[in-house]
Protein backbone atom coordinates (compact mmCIF):
# COMPACT_ATOMS: atom_id res chain seq x y z
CA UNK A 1 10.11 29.99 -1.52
CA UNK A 2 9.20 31.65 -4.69
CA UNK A 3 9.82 34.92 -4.03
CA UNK A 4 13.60 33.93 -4.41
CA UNK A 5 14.55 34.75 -8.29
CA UNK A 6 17.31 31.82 -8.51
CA UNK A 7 14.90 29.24 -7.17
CA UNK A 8 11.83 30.02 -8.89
CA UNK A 9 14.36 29.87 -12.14
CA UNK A 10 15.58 26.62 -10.85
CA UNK A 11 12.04 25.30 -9.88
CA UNK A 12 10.42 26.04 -14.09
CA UNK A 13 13.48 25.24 -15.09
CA UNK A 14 13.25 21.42 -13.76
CA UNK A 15 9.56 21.63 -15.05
CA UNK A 16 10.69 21.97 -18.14
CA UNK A 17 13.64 19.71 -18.26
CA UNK A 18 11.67 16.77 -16.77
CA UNK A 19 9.14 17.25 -19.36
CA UNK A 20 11.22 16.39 -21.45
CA UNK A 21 13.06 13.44 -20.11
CA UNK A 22 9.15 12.53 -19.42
CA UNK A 23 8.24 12.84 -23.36
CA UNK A 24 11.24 11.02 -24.51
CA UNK A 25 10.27 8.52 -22.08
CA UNK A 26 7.07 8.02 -23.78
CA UNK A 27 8.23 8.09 -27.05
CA UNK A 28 11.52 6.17 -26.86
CA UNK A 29 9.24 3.52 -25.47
CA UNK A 30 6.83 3.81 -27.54
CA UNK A 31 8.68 3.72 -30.52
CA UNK A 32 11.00 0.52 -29.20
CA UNK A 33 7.67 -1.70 -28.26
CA UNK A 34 6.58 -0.86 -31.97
CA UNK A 35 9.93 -1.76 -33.73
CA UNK A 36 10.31 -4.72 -31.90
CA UNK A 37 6.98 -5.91 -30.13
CA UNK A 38 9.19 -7.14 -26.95
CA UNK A 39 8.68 -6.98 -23.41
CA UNK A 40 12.78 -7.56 -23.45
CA UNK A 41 13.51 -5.24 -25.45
CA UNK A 42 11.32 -2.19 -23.33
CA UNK A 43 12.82 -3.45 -20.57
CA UNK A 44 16.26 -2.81 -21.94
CA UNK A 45 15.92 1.02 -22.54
CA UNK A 46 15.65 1.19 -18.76
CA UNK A 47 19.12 -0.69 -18.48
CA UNK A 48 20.63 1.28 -21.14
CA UNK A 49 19.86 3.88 -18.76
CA UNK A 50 21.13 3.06 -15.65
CA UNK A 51 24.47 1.21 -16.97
CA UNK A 52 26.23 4.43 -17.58
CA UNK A 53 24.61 5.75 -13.98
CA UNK A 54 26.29 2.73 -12.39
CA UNK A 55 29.67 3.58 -13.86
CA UNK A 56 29.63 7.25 -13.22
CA UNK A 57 27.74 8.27 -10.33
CA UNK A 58 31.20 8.64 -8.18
CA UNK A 59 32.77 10.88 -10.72
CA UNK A 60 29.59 13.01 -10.76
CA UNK A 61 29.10 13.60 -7.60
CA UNK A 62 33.28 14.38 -7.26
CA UNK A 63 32.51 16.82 -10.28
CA UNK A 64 29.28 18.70 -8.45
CA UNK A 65 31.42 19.25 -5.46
CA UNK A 66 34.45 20.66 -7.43
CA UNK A 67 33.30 22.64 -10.08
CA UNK A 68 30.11 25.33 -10.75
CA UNK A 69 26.95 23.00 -10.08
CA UNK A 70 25.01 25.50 -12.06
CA UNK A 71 27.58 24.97 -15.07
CA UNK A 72 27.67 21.15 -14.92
CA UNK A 73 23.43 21.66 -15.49
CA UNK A 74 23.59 23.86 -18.27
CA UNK A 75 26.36 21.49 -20.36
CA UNK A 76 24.76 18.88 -19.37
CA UNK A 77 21.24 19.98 -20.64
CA UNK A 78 22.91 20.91 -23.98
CA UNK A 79 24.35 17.62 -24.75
CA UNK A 80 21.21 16.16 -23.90
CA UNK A 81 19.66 18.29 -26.57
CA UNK A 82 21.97 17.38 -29.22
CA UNK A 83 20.97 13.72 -28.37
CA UNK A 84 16.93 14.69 -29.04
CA UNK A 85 17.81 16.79 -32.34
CA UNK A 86 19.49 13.56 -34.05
CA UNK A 87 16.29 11.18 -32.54
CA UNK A 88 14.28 13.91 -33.97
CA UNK A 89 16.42 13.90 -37.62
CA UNK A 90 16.45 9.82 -37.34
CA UNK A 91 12.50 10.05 -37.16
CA UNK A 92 11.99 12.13 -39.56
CA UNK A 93 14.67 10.09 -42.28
CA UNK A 94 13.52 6.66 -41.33
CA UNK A 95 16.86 5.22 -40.20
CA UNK A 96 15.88 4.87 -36.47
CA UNK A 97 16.25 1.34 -35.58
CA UNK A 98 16.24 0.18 -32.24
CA UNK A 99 20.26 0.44 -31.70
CA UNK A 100 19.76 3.62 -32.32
CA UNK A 101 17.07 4.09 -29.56
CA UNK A 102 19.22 2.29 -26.68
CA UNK A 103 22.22 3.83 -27.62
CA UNK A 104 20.41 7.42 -27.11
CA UNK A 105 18.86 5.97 -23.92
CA UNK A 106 22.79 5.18 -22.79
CA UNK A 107 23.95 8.75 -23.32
CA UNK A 108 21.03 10.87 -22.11
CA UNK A 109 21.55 8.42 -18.71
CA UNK A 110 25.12 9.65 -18.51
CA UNK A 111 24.12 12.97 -18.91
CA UNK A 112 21.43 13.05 -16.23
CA UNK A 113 23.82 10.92 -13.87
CA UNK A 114 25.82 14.29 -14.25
CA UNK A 115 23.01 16.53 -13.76
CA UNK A 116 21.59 14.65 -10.98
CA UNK A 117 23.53 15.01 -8.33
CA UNK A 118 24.31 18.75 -9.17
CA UNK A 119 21.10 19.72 -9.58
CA UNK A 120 19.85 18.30 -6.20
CA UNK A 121 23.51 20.42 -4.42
CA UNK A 122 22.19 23.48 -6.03
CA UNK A 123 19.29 23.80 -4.15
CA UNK A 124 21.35 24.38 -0.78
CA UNK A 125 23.24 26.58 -2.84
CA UNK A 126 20.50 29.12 -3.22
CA UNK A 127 18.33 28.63 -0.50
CA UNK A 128 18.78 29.03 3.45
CA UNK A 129 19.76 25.56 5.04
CA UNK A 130 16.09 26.47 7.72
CA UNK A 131 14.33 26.36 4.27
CA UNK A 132 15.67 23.25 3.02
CA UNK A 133 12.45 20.98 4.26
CA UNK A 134 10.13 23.53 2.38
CA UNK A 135 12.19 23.69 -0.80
CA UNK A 136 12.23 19.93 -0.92
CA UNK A 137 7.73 19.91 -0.99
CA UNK A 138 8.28 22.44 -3.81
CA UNK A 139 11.08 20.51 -5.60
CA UNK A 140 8.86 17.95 -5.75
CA UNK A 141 5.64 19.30 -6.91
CA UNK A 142 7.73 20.66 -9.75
CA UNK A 143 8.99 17.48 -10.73
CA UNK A 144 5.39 16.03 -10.40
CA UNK A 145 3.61 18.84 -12.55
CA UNK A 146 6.76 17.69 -15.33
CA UNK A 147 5.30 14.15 -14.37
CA UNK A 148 1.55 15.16 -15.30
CA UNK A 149 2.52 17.44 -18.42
CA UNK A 150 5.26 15.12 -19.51
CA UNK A 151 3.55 12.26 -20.47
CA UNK A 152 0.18 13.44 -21.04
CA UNK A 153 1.92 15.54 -24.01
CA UNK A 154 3.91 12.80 -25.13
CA UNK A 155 0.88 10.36 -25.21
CA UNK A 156 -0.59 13.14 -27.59
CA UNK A 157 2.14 13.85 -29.38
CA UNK A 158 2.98 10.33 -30.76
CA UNK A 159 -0.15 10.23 -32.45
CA UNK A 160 1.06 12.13 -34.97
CA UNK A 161 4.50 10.42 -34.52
CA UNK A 162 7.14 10.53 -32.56
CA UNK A 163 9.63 12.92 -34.01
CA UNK A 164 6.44 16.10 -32.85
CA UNK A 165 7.43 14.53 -29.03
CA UNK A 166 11.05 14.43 -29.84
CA UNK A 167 10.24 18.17 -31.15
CA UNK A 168 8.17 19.23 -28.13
CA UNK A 169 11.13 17.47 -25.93
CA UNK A 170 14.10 19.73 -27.57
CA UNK A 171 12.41 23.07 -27.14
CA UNK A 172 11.48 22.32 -23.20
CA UNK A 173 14.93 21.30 -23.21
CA UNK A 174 16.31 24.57 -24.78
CA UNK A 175 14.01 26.40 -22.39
CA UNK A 176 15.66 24.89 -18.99
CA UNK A 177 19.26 25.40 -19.95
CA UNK A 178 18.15 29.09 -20.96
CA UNK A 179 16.84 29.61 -17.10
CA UNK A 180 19.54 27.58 -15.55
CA UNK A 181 22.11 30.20 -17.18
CA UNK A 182 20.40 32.73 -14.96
CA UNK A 183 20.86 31.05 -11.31
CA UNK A 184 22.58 32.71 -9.17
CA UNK A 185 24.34 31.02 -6.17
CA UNK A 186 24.91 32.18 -3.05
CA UNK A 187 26.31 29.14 -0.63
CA UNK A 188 28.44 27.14 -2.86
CA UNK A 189 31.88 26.56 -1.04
CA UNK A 190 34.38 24.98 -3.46
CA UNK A 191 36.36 21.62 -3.01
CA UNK A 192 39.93 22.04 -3.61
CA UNK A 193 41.50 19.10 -2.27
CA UNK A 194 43.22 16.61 -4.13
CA UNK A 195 40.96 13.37 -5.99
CA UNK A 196 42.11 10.06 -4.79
CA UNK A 197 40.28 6.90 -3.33
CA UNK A 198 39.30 8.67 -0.04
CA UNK A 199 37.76 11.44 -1.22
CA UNK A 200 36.34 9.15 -4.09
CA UNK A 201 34.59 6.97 -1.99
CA UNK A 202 33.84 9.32 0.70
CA UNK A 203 30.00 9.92 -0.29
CA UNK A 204 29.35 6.31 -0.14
CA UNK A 205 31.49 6.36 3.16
CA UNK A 206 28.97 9.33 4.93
CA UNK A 207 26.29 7.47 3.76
CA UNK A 208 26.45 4.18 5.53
CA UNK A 209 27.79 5.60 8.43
CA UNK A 210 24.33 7.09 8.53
CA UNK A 211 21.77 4.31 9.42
CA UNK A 212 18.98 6.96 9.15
CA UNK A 213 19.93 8.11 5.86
CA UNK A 214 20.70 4.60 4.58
CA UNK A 215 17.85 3.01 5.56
CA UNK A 216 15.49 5.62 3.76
CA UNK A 217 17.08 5.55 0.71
CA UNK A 218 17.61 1.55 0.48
CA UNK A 219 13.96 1.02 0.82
CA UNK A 220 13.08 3.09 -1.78
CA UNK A 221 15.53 1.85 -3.79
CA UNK A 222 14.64 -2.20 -3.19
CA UNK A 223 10.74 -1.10 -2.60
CA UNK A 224 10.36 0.78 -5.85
CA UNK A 225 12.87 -1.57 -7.95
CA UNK A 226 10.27 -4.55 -7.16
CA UNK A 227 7.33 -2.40 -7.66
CA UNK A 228 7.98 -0.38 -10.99
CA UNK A 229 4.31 -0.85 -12.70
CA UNK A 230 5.06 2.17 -14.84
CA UNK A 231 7.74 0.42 -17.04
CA UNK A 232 4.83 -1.79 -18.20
CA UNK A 233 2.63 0.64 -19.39
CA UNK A 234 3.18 0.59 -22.76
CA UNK A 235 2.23 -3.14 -22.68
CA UNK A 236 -1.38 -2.14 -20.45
CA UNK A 237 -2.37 0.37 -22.40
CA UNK A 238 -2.17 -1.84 -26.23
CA UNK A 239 -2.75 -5.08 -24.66
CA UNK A 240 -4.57 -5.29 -21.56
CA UNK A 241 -6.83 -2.02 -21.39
CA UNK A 242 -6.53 -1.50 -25.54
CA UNK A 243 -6.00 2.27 -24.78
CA UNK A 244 -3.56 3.34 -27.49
CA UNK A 245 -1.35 6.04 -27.31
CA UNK A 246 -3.62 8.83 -25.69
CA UNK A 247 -4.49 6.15 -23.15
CA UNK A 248 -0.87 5.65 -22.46
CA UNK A 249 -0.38 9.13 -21.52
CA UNK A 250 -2.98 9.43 -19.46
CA UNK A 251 -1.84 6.26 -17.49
CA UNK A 252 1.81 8.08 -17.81
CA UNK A 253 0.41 10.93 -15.74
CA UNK A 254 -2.16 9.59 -13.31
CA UNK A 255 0.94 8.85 -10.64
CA UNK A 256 2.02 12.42 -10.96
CA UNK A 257 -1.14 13.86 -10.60
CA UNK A 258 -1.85 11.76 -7.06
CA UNK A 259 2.24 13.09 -6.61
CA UNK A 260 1.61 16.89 -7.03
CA UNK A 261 -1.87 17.28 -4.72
CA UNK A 262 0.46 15.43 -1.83
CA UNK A 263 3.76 17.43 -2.47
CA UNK A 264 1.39 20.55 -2.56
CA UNK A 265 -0.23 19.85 0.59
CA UNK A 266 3.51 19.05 2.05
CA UNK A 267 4.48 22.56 0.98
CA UNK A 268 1.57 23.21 3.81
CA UNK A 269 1.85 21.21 6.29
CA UNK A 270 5.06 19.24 7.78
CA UNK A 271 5.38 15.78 8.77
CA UNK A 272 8.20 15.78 10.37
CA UNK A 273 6.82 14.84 13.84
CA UNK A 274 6.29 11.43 12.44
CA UNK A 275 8.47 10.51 9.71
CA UNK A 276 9.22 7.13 10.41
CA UNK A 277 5.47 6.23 10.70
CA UNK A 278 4.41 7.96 7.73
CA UNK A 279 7.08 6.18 5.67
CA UNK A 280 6.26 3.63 6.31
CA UNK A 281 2.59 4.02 5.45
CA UNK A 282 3.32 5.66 2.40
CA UNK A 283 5.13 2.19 0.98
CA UNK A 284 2.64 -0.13 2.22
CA UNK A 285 -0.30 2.20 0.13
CA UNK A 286 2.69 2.08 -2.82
CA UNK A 287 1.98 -1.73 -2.25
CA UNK A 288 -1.03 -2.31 -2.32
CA UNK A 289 -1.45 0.42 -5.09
CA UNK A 290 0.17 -1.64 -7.14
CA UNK A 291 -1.29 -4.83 -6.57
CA UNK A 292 -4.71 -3.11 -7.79
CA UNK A 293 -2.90 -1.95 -10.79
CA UNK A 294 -1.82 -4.93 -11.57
CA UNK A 295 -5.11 -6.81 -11.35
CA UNK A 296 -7.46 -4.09 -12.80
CA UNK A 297 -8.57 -4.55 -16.29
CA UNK A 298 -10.73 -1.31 -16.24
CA UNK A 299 -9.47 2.06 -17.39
CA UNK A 300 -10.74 4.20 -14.45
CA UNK A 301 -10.00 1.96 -11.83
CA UNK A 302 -6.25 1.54 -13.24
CA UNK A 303 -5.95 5.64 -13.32
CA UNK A 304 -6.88 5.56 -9.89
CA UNK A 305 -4.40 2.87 -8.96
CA UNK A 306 -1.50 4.63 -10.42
CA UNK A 307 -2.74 8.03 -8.88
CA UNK A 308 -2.23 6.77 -5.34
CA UNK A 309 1.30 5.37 -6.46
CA UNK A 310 2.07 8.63 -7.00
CA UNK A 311 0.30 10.30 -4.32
CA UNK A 312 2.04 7.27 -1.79
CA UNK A 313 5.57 7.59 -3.35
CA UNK A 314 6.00 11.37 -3.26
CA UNK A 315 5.73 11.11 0.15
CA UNK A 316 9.45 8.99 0.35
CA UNK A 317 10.45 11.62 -2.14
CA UNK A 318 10.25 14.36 0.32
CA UNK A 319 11.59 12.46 3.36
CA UNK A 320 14.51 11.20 1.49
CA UNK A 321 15.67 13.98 -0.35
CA UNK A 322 14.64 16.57 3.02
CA UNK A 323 16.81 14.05 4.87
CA UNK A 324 19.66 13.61 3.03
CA UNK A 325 19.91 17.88 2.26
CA UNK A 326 19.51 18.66 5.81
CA UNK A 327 22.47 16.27 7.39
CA UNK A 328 24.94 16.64 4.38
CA UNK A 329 27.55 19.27 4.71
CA UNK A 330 27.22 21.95 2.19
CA UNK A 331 31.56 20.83 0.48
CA UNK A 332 30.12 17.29 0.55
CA UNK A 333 26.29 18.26 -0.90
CA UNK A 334 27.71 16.55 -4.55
CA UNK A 335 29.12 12.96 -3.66
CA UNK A 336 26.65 12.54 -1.32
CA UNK A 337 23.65 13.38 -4.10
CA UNK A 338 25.29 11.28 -6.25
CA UNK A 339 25.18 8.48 -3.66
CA UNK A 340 21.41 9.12 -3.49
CA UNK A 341 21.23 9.52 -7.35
CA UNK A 342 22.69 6.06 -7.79
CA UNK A 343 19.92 4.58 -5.44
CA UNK A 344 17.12 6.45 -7.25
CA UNK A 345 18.29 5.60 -10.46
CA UNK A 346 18.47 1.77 -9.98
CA UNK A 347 15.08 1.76 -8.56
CA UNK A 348 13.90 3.64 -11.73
CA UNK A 349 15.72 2.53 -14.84
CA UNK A 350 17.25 -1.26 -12.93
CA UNK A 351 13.35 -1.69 -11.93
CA UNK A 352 12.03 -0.80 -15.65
CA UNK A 353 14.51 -3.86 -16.94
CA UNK A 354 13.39 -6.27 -14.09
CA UNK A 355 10.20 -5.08 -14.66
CA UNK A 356 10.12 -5.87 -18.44
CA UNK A 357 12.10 -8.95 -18.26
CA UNK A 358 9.52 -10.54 -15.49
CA UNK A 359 6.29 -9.20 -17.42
CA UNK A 360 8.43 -11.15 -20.56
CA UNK A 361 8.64 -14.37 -19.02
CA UNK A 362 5.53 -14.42 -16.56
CA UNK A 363 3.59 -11.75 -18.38
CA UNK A 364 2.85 -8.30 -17.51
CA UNK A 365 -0.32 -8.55 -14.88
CA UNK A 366 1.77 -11.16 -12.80
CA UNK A 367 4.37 -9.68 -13.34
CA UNK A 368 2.96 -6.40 -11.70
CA UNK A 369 1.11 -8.23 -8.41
CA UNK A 370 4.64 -10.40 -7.96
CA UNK A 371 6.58 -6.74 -7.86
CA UNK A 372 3.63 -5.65 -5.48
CA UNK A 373 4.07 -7.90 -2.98
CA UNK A 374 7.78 -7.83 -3.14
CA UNK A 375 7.48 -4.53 -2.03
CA UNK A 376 5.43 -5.20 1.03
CA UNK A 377 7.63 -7.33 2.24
CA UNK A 378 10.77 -5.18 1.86
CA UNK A 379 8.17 -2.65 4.21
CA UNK A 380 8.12 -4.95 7.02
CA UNK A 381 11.43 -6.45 6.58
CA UNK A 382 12.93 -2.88 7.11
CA UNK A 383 10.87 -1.60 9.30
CA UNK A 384 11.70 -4.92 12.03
CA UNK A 385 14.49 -6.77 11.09
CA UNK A 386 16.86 -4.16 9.19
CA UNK A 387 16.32 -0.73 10.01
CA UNK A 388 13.64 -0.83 12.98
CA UNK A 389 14.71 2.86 14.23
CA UNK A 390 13.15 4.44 11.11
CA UNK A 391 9.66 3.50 13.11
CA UNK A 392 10.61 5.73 15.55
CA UNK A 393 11.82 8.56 13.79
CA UNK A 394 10.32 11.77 14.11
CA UNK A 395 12.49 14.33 12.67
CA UNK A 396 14.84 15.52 9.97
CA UNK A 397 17.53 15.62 12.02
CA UNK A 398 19.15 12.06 12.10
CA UNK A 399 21.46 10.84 14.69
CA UNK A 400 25.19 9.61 13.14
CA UNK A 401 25.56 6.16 13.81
C-alpha cells in the first residue's frame, strides 16, 4: 500500500493530524479538570464536541461528495490551526478560562465533522476498490501510532504547561495540511445534482437499508458510548492511581499501543472469513477490558487493561470502516462517511459526557464497571435479539436488505 505516493502522504499525514487532535485532547482536559476540579465539567468538553457533529454531519458528508475531498482536508486543517495558535496565545497571556476551552472544543468538532467524512472518501479516491480491506489495516495503524505518540507527548508536554502541547499540536498540524496539499486523486467522480431533502437524507437512507452495515456501526456506537473509560482518565491518573501528568499519558497511550500491534497484524492476515464471530469477540474482550480497568487500583495492571481496549476495539475499527468502504458507491463515499462519522463521534465525544457526568454522580470506578457491563449486554443483545445475522457473517461483502 505504501508504495503509492498519495497514500503514503495521506497515511503520515493523518499521523500527524491525529497527534494533534490527541495532544489537545490531553491538554484541553487537562487544563479544564485543573480550572475547575469537575467531573461535569470534563465531561462537557466531550459534548462541546459532538454538538456541532450532531448539527452538521449531513452537510458534511453533502460537501465531501460535491466538492474536492482533498480541499475540504486542507481548509479544514487550517482553521483548526488557527483555533490551537489562539489556545496557545490564551496560555501563554493567562486569560484562558474554561469558556474559552469549550468554546475551542465546539469549533475544532465542527471542523473535524468536516474533515471526517472526507478524509475517510479519499481513501477510495486514491486507492483500487480490491485494496480497500488492506488500506483500511493501514488506516488504522496510522491512526493508532497518532494514538500512542499523541498522548504520550502531550502527557510530557504539560509538565512544562500546556501552551508547549498546544505548540507541539500546531506544528503537527501545519505538517498534515502541508502533505495533504500533495494528494493526488485518481477515482473521485463529482456530484452534480441538485441539494434537496432526498439527496440530503440519502446517506442515512443507504444506511439503514443496510442491516449489515447498520448493525456494525450501531454497536460500536451504543457499545463504546457505555464503555468510554478513557474520558476518565484524567480523574485515574490524580485521584485513583496518583500518577500525574506523565502517568496520564502513558494511560492515554496504552489503548493505542494494544490498537497498532492488532491493526499491524490485520495488515497481515485477513479476517474476513469470520467477521461476524470475531466482532463479536472483540466487544466482549472491550467488556471485560474495561471492567478490569475500572476496578484496578495498580498502575501496571491498569496499562494492561487499557492496552487490550485498544487491541479489542481496533478490531471493530477495521470491520466497520472495511465494510462500509467496500459496499458504498464511490458518488455516495461522502454522505455515507458522514453517516458513519456521526455514529463514531457520539460514541467518542457523547460517551466522554456520559462518561463524566456518571463518574460525577456515582464516581469514577463505578462509574467505569457500570459502562462495562453496559457494554456486554449491548454484545448479546445485538448479536440475538437485534442484529443476529452479524453472527453469521463472514465477509465484506454484505447483502442489501
Amino acid at each position: 500500500m505504501l508504495h503509492n505516493r498519495s497514500f503514503l502522504r495521506l497515511w503520515i499525514a493523518r499521523i500527524f493530524s491525529t497527534s494533534a487532535f490527541q495532544m489537545l485532547s490531553v491538554a484541553i482536559g487537562w487544563q479544564m479538570y485543573a480550572l475547575t476540579d469537575s467531573a461535569f465539567q470534563l465531561g462537557l468538553v466531550g459534548l462541546a464536541q459532538f454538538l456541532p457533529m450532531l448539527l452538521l454531519t449531513l452537510p458534511a458528508g453533502q460537501t465531501a461528495d460535491r466538492y474536492d475531498r482533498r480541499t475540504i482536508v486542507y481548509l479544514c486543517q487550517l482553521m483548526e490551526s488557527v483555533v490551537v495558535l489562539l489556545l496557545v496565545l490564551g496560555s501563554m497571556q493567562g486569560w484562558l478560562g474554561s469558556l474559552h476551552l469549550l468554546i475551542a472544543a465546539a469549533i475544532l468538532g465542527a471542523c473535524r465533522t468536516f474533515e471526517g467524512p472526507a478524509s475517510a472518501a479519499l481513501v477510495p479516491d486514491i486507492v483500487d476498490r480490491e485494496q480497500l480491506p488492506k488500506a483500511a489495516a493501514w488506516s488504522a495503524s496510522a491512526m493508532q501510532t497518532a494514538m500512542i505518540v499523541g498522548p504520550s507527548l502531550g502527557g510530557v508536554l504539560v509538565v512544562w504547561g500546556t501552551a508547549a502541547a498546544y505548540i507541539a499540536s500546531l506544528g503537527a498540524l501545519l505538517v498534515s495540511t502541508v502533505l495533504i496539499f500533495f494528494v493526488k486523486t485518481v477515482h473521485f467522480v463529482k456530484k452534480l445534482d441538485t441539494v434537496n431533502m432526498d439527496t440530503f437524507l440519502s446517506g442515512l437512507r443507504f444506511v439503514f437499508a443496510r442491516k449489515i452495515i447498520l448493525g456494525t456501526i450501531s454497536l460500536d456506537l451504543f457499545a463504546v458510548l457505555l464503555g468510554g473509560a478513557t474520558a476518565l482518565l484524567p480523574i485515574f491518573a490524580e485521584d485513583i492511581l496518583k500518577t500525574g501528568s506523565l502517568g496520564l499519558g502513558l494511560l492515554r497511550s496504552a489503548p493505542a499501543v494494544g490498537a497498532i500491534v492488532v491493526s499491524l497484524i490485520l495488515t497481515r492476515y485477513s479476517v474476513e472469513r469470520a467477521i461476524g464471530k470475531t466482532l463479536f469477540a472483540s466487544l466482549v474482550v472491550f467488556a471485560l477490558a474495561t471492567i478490569l480497568f475500572g476496578v484496578s487500583h495498580n498502575f501496571w495492571l491498569s496499562l494492561f487493561a487499557l492496552f487490550l481496549i485498544g487491541a479489542s476495539d481496533v478490531v471493530s475499527v477495521v470491520i466497520r470502516s472495511t465494510l462500509v468502504q467496500v459496499n458504498t458507491p464511490q458518488e455516495m463515499q461522502g454522505r455515507v462517511n458522514a453517516v458513519n462519522s456521526l455514529f463514531i463521534g457520539t460514541s467518542n465525544q457523547l460517551g466522554e459526557f456520559e462518561s463524566g457526568t456518571m463518574a460525577g454522580l456515582v464516581g469514577a470506578v463505578p462509574a467505569t464497571v457500570i459502562g462495562g457491563l453496559g457494554t456486554l449486554a449491548i454484545s448479546f443483545i445485538w448479536m440475538y435479539w437485534l442484529f443476529p445475522v452479524l453472527r453469521t457473517q463472514k465477509t465484506y461483502t454484505a447483502e442489501k436488505g
